[in-house]
Protein backbone atom coordinates (compact mmCIF):
# COMPACT_ATOMS: atom_id res chain seq x y z
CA UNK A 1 63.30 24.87 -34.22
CA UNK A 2 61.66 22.09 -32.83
CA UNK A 3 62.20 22.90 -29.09
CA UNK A 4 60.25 24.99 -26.54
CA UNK A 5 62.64 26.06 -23.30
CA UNK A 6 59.84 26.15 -21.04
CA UNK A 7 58.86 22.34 -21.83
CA UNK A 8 62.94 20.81 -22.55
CA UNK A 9 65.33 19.37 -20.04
CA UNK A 10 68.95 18.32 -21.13
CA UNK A 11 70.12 14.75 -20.01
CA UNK A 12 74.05 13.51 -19.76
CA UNK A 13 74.73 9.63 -19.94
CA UNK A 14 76.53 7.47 -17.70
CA UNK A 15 78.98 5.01 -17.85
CA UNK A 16 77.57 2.05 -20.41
CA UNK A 17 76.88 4.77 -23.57
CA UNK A 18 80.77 5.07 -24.74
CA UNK A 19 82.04 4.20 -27.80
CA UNK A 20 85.10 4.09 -30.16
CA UNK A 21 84.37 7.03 -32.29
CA UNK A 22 82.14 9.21 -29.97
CA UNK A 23 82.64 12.32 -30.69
CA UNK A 24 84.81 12.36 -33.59
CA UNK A 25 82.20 14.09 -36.49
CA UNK A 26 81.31 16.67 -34.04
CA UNK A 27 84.42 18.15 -33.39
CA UNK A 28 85.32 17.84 -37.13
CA UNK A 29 81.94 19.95 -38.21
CA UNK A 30 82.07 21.98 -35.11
CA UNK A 31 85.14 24.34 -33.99
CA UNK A 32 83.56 25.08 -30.71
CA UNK A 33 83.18 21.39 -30.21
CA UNK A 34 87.01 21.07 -31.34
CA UNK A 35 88.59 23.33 -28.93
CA UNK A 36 86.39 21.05 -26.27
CA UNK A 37 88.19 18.14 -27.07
CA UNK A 38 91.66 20.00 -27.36
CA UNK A 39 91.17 21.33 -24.18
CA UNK A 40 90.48 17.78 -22.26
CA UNK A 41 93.55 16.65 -24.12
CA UNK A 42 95.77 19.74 -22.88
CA UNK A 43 94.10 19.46 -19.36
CA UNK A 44 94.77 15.90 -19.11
CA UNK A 45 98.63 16.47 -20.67
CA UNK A 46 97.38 13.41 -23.25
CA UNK A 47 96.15 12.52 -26.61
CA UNK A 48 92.87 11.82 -25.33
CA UNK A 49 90.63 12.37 -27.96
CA UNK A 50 92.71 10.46 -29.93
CA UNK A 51 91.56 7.73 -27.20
CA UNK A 52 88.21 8.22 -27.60
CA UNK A 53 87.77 8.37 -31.45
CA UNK A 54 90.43 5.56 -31.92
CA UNK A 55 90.33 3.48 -29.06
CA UNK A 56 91.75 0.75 -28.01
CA UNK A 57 88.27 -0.59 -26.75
CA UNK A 58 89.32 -2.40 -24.18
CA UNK A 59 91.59 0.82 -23.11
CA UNK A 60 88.18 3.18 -23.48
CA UNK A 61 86.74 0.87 -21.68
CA UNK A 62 88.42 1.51 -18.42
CA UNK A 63 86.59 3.26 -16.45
CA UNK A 64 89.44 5.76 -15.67
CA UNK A 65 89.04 6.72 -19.08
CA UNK A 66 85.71 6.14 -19.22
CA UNK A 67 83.99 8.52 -17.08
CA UNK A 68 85.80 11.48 -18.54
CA UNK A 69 85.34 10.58 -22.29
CA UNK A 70 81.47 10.55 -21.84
CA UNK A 71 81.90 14.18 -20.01
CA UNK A 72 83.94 15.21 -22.96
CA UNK A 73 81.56 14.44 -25.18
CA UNK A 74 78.75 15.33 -23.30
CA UNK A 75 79.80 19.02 -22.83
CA UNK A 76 81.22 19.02 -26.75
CA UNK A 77 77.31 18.43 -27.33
CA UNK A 78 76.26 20.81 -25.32
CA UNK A 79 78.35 23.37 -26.16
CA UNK A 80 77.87 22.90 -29.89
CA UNK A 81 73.70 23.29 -29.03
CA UNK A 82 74.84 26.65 -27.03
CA UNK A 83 76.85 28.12 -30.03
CA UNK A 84 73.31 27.24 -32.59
CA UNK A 85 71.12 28.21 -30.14
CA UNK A 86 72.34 31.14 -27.51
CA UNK A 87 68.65 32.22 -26.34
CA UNK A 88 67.27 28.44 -25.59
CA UNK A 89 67.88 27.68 -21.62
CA UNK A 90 66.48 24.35 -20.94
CA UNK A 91 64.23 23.95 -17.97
CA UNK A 92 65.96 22.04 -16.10
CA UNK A 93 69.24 19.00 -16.14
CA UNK A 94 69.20 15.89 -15.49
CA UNK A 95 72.28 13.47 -15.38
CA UNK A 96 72.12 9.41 -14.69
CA UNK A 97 75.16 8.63 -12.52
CA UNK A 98 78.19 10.21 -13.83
CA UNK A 99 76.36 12.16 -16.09
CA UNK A 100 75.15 14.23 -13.20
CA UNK A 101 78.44 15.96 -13.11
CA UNK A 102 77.69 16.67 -16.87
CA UNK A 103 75.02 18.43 -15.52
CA UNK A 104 76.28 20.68 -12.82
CA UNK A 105 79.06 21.61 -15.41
CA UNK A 106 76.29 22.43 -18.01
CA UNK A 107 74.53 24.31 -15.46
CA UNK A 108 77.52 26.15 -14.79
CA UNK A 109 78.07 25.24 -11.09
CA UNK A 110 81.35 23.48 -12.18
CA UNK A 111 83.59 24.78 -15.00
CA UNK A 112 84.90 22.64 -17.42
CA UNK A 113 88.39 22.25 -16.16
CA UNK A 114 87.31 21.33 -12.58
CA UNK A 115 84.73 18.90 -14.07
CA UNK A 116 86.91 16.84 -16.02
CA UNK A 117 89.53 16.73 -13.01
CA UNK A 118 87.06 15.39 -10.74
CA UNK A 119 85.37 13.22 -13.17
CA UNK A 120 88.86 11.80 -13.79
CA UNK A 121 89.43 11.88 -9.94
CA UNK A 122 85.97 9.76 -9.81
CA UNK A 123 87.12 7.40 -11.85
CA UNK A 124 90.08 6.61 -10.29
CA UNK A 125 88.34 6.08 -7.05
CA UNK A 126 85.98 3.76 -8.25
CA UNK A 127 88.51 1.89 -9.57
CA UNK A 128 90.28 1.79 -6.66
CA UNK A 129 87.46 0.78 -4.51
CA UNK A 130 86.84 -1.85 -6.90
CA UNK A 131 90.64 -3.52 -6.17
CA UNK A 132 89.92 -3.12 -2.61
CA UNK A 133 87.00 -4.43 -2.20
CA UNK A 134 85.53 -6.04 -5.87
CA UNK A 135 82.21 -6.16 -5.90
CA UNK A 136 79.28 -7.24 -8.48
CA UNK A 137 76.20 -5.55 -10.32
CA UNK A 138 73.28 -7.34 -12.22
CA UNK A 139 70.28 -6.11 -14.35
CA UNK A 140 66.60 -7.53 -12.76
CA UNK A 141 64.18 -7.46 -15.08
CA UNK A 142 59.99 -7.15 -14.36
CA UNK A 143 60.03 -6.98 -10.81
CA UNK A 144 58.65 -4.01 -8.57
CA UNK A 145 61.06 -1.94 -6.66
CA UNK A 146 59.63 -3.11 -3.11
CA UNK A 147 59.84 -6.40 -3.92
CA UNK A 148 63.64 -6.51 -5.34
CA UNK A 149 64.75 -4.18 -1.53
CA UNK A 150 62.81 -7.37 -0.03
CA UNK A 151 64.76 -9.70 -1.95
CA UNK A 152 68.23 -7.90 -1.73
CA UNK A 153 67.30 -7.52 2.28
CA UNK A 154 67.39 -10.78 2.38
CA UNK A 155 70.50 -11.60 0.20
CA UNK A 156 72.63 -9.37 2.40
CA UNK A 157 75.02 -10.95 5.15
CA UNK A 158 77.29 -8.98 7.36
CA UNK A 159 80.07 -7.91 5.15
CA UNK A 160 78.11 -8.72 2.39
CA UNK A 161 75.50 -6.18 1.49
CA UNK A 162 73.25 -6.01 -1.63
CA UNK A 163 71.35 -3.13 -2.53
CA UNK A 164 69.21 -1.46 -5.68
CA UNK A 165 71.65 0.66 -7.29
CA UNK A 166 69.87 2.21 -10.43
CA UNK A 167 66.08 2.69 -10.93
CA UNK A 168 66.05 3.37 -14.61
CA UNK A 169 62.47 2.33 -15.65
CA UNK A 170 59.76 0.56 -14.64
CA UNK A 171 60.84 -3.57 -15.60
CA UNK A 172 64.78 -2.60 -15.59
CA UNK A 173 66.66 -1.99 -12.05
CA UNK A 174 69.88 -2.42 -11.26
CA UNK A 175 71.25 -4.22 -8.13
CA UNK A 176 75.36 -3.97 -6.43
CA UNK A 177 76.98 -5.22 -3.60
CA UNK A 178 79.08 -8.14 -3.10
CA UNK A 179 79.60 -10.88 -5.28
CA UNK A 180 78.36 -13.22 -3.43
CA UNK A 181 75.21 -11.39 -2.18
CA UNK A 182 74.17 -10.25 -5.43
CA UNK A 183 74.58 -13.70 -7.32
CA UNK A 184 71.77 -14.62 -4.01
CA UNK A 185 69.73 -11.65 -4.80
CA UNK A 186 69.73 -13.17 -8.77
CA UNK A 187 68.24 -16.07 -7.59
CA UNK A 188 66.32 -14.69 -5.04
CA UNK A 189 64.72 -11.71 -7.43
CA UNK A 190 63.83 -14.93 -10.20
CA UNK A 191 61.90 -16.36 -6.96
CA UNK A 192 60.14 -13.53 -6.56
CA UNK A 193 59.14 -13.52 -10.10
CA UNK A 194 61.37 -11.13 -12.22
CA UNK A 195 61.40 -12.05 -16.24
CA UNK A 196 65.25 -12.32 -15.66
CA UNK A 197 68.52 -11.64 -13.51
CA UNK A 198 71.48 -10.45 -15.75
CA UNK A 199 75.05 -9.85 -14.35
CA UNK A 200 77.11 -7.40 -15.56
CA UNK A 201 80.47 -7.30 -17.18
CA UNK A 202 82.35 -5.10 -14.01
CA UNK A 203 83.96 -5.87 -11.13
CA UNK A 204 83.15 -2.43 -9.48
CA UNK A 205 79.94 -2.04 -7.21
CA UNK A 206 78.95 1.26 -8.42
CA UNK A 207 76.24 2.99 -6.29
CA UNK A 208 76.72 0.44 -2.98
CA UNK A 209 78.29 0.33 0.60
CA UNK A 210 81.48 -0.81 -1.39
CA UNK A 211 82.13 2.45 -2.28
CA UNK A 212 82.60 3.37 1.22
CA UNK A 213 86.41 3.03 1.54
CA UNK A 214 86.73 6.06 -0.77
CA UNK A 215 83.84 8.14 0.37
CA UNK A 216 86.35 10.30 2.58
CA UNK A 217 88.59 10.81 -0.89
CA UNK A 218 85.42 11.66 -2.46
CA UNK A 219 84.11 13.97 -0.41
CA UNK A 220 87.60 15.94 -0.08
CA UNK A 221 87.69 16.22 -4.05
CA UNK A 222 84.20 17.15 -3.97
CA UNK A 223 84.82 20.08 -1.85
CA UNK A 224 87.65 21.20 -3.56
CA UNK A 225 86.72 21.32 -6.85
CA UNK A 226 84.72 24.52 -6.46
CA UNK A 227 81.36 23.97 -7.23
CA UNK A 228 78.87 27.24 -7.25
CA UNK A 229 75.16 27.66 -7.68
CA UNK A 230 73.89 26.06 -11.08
CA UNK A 231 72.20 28.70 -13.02
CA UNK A 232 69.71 26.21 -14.43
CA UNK A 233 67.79 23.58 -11.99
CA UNK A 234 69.46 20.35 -11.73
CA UNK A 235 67.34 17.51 -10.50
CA UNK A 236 69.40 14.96 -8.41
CA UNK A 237 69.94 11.19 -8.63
CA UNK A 238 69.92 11.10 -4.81
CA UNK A 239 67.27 13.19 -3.74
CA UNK A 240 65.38 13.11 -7.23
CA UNK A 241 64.28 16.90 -6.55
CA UNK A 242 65.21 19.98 -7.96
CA UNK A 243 68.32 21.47 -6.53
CA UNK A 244 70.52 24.43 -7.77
CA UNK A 245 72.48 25.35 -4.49
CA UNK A 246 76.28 24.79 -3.84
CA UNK A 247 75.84 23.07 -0.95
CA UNK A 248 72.56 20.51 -1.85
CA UNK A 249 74.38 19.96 -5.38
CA UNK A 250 78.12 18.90 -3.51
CA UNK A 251 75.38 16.79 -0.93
CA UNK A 252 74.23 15.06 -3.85
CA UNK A 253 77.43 14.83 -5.59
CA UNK A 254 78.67 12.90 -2.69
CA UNK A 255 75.88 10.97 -1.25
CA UNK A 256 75.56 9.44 -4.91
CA UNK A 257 78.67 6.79 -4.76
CA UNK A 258 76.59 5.00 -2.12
CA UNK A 259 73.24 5.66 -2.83
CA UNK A 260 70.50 5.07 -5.79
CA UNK A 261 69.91 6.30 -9.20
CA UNK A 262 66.77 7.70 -9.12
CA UNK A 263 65.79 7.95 -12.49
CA UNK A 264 62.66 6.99 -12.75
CA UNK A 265 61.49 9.35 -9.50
CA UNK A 266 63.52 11.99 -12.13
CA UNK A 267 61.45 11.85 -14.88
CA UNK A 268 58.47 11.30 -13.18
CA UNK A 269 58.97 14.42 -11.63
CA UNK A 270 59.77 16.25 -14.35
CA UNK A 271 56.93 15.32 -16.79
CA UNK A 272 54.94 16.27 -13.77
CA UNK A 273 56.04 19.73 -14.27
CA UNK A 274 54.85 19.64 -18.31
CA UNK A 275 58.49 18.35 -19.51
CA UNK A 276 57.21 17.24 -22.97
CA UNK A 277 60.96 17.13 -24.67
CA UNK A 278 64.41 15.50 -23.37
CA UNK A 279 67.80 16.18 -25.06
CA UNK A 280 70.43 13.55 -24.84
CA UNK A 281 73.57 15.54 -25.16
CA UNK A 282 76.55 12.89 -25.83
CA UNK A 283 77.20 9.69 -26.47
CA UNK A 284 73.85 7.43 -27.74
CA UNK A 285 70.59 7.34 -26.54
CA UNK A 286 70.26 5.22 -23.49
CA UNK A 287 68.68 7.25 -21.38
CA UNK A 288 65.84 8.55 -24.17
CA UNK A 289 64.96 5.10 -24.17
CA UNK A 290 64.47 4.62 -20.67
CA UNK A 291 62.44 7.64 -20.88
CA UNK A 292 60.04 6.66 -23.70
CA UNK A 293 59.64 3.29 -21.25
CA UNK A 294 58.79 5.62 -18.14
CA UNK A 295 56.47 8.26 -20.43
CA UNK A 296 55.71 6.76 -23.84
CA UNK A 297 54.74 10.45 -24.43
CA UNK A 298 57.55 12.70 -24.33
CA UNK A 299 59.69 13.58 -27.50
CA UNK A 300 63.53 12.55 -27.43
CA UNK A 301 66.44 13.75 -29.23
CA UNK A 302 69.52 12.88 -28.95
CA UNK A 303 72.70 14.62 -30.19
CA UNK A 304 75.95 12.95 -30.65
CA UNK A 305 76.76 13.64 -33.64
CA UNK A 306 75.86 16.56 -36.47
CA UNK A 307 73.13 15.27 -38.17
CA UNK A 308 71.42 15.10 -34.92
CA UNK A 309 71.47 18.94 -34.79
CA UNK A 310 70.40 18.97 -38.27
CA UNK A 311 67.14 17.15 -36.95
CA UNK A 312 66.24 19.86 -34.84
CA UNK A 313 66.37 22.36 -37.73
C-alpha cells in the first residue's frame, strides 16, 4: 500500500471533470460501487447511471445533471477505497466547488441521500440563476491574484460586477460576473500583462454576485438537508481552513455560491501540515494537476476507474 493516513488528503472534482462513461468500469468490478449508482438512480426515480455512462453529452452536460453525476461518482470512488481499505482515514478532505459537498458527504457530515438531493437542488439553482440573470466566466492566465482584483475592480459597473471566482494555481484563475464586465476584465487582465484571457463555454456565473437571487433558496436547502459534524477535517473553499463543525461547514456551504475557490490557499495549507499524497476520488484528474502546479512535490493518484486502485497495490 502506497499510502500513509497521517500524510493523505482525499480531493472531489468540480464541475468541468465529467464524462460519458465515468463511472461505468467501477461499478462493473465493484458491487459496493454498484449499489452506489443504483441507489442515485432509485433516489432520483431515473435511469441515471444509464445517463452518465451513455450520455447524451450534451444532456450530461447540463449542469442539472452535472453536479450530481460527478458526486455519484465521486462517492462510488470513495466508497470502493473504503471497502479495500477499512483502517486508512485520510487526514483531511478537500473539495473544489461542488466537490466540496463530496467532501462533507465523505466525511460523513452529510449522508448520501441528502447529498445527492442537495447537489441536485444546487444544480437547479444555478441554473436558474443563470436564466435570470446570465452571466459569463473566463480563464486568465499568468497574472498575480492582486493584480487580476485590480483589474476586475475596475471592469465592474453598477449592475455589472466582475470578480475572481476560482484560484486554482498559481498562472490559472478564474474570473465571473456579467457578460459585459468580464469580456472588460479580458481585456483589461491582457493590459495588465496575463499570457492570455479565455472565456468559457457557460452562461452561468458560478462563484459571483449573480448567484445572489438564489442565495435565500440556497441557504433554506442548506439548512435542511441535515448536515452534522464531519468526522474527518474538511478544509473549505471559502475560508480555506480546516473546519469539521455543523455550523462552519453549512457557513461554508453557503457562503461558497458567491464567494472564491480557494484552492490554492487549500493546498498550500495543507502541504504546510506535511500532506505529501492527494487522492482524486472520481472523475479525471484535474485537480492533481493543479496540485503538482502549486507543489511540484506531492504524489497524486487519482481513482476513477479500477486499475487506478490496482496502482495503489
Amino acid at each position: 500500500m502506497k499510502l500513509d493516513a497521517k500524510t493523505t488528503v482525499f480531493v472531489f472534482p468540480g464541475q468541468g471533470s465529467q464524462a460519458v462513461g465515468m463511472g461505468c468500469e467501477l461499478a462493473s468490478a465493484y458491487d459496493v460501487a454498484r449499489k452506489t449508482f443504483e441507489e442515485a438512480d432509485s433516489i432520483l426515480h431515473s435511469p441515471f447511471s444509464k445517463l452518465m455512462w451513455e450520455g447524451p453529452e450534451s444532456e450530461l452536460n447540463d449542469t442539472i445533471n452535472t453536479q450530481p453525476a460527478l458526486f455519484v461518482h465521486s462517492m462510488a470512488s470513495f466508497q470502493v477505497f473504503s471497502h479495500l481499505y477499512p483502517d486508512l482515514k485520510p487526514a483531511a478532505l478537500a473539495g473544489h466547488s461542488l466537490g466540496e459537498l463530496s467532501a462533507l458527504a465523505a466525511a460523513e457530515a452529510l449522508s448520501f441521500e441528502s447529498g445527492l438531493r442537495l447537489v441536485r437542488k444546487r444544480g437547479e439553482l444555478m441554473k436558474k440563476a443563470g436564466e435570470m440573470n446570465p452571466g459569463g466566466m473566463a480563464a486568465i492566465l499568468n497574472l498575480d491574484i492582486p493584480s487580476l482584483e485590480k483589474v476586475c475592480a475596475e471592469a465592474s459597473r453598477a449592475g455589472e460586477p466582475v470578480q475572481v471566482a476560482n484560484d486554482n494555481c498559481p498562472g490559472q484563475v478564474v474570473i465571473s460576473g456579467a457578460k459585459a464586465a468580464v469580456e472588460r476584465a479580458m481585456e483589461g487582465a491582457k493590459a495588465a500583462g496575463a499570457k492570455r484571457a479565455i472565456p468559457l463555454a457557460v452562461s452561468i456565473a458560478a462563484h459571483s454576485k449573480l448567484m445572489d437571487s438564489i442565495q435565500g433558496e440556497w441557504n433554506e436547502a442548506v439548512n435542511n438537508a441535515g448536515i452534522t459534524d464531519a468526522k474527518i477535517q474538511i478544509i473549505g473553499n471559502v475560508v480555506a481552513k480546516s473546519i469539521q463543525s455543523a455550523a462552519d461547514l453549512r457557513l461554508d456551504i453557503q457562503s461558497q455560491l458567491q464567494s472564491r475557490v480557494r484552492w490554492t490557499e487549500t493546498i498550500q495549507l495543507l502541504t504546510g501540515q506535511g500532506i505529501t499524497s492527494f487522492d482524486e476520488a472520481g472523475t479525471g484528474n484535474v485537480l492533481l494537476g493543479l496540485i503538482r502546479r502549486i507543489n511540484p512535490s506531492t504524489m497524486g493518484y487519482p481513482l476513477s476507474n479500477p486499475s487506478d486502485f490496482v496502482m495503489l497495490e
